[in-house]
C-alpha atoms as a PDB file:
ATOM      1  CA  UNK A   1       0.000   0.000   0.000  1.00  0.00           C
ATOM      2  CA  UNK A   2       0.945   3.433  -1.064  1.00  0.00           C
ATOM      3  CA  UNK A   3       0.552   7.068   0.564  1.00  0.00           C
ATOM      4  CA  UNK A   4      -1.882   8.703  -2.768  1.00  0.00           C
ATOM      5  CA  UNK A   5      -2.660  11.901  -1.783  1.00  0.00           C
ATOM      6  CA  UNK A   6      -2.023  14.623  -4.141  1.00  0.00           C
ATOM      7  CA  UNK A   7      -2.794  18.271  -2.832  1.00  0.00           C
ATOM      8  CA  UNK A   8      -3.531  20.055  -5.877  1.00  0.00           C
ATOM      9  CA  UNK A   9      -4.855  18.634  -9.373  1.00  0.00           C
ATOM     10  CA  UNK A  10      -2.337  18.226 -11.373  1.00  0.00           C
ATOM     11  CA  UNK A  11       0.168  16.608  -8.970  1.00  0.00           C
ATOM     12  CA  UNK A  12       2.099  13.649  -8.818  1.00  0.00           C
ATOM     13  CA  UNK A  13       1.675  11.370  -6.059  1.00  0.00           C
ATOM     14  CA  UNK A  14       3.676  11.035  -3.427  1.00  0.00           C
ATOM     15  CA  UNK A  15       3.785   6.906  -3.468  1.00  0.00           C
ATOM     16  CA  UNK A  16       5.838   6.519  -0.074  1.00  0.00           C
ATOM     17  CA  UNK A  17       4.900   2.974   1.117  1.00  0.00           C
ATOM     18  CA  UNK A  18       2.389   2.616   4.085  1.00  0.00           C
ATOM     19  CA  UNK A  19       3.143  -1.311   4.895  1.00  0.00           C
ATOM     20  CA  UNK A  20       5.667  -3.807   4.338  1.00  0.00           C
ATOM     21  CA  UNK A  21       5.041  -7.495   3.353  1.00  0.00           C
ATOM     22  CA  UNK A  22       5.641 -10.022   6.188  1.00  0.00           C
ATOM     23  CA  UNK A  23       5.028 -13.373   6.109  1.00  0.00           C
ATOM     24  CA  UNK A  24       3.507 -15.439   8.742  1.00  0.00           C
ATOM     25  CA  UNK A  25       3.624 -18.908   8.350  1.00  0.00           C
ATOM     26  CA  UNK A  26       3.125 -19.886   4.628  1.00  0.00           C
ATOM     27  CA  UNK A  27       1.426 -16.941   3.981  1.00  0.00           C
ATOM     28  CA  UNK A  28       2.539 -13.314   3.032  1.00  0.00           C
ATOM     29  CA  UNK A  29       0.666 -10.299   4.494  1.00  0.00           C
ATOM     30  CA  UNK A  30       0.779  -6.633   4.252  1.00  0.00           C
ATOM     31  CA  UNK A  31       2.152  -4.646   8.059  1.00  0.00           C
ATOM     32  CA  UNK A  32       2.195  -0.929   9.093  1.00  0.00           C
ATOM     33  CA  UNK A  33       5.812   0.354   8.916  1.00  0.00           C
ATOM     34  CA  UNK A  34       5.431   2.662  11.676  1.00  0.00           C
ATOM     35  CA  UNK A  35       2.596   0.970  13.985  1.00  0.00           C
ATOM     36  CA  UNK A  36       0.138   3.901  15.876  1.00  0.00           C
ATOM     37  CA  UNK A  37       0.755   4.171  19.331  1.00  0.00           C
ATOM     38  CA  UNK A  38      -2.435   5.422  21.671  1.00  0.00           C
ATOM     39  CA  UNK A  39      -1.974   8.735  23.270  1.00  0.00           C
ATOM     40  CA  UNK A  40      -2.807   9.916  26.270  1.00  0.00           C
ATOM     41  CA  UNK A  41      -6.094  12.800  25.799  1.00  0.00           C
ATOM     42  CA  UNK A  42      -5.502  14.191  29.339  1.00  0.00           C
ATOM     43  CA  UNK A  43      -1.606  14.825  28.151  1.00  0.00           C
ATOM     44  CA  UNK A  44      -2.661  16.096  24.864  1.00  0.00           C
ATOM     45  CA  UNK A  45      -5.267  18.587  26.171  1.00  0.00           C
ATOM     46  CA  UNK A  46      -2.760  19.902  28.836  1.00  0.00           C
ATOM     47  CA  UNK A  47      -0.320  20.441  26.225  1.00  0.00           C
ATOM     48  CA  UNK A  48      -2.546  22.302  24.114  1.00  0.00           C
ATOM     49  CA  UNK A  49      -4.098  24.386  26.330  1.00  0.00           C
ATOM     50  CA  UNK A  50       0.145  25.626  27.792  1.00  0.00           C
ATOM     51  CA  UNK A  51       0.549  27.078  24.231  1.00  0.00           C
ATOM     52  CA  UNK A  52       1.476  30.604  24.575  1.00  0.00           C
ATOM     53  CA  UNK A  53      -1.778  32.175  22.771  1.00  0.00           C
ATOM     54  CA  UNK A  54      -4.223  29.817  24.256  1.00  0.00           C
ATOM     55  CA  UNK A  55      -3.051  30.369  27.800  1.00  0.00           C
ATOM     56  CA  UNK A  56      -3.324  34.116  27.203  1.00  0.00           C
ATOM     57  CA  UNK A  57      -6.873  33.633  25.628  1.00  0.00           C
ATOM     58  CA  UNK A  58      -7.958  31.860  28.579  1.00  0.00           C
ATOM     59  CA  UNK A  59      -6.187  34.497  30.702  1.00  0.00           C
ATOM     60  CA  UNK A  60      -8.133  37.053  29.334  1.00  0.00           C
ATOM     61  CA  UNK A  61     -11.722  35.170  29.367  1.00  0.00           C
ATOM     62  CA  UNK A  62     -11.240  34.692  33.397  1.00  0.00           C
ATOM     63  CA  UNK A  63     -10.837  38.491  33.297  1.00  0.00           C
ATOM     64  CA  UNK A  64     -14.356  39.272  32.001  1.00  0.00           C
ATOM     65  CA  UNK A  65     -15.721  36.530  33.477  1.00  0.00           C
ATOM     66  CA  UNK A  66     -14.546  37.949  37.030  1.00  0.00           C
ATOM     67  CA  UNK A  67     -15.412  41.399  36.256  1.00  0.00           C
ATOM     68  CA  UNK A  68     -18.696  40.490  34.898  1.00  0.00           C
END
């Protein structure tokens, strides 16, 4: 399997493989190369919202929610 996507018409495709063949006993079967590994929402979210802008956004909607 092959990565397709083109961005624009016109385009060549980028064809960088997606799996690799394996074979598991007598028979030969198509694997990720790079496997997906679960991530953690909690560590995700936190990381988000300790960007720069988004911490000041949030500053500042405290602020008019306090002096509402």
């Amino acid at each position: 399997m092959r990565y397709t996507f083109r961005q624009f018409e016109g385009d060549s495709m980028c064809r960088t493989r997606l799996t690799r063949p394996r074979t598991v006993g007598d028979v030969e079967i198509q694997v990720p190369i790079k496997t997906f590994l679960a991530f953690s929402f909690r560590e995700y979210l936190a990381k988000l919202v300790a960007r720069r802008m988004h911490a000041c956004f949030l500053d500042q909607s405290q602020r008019r929610w306090r002096d509402a």
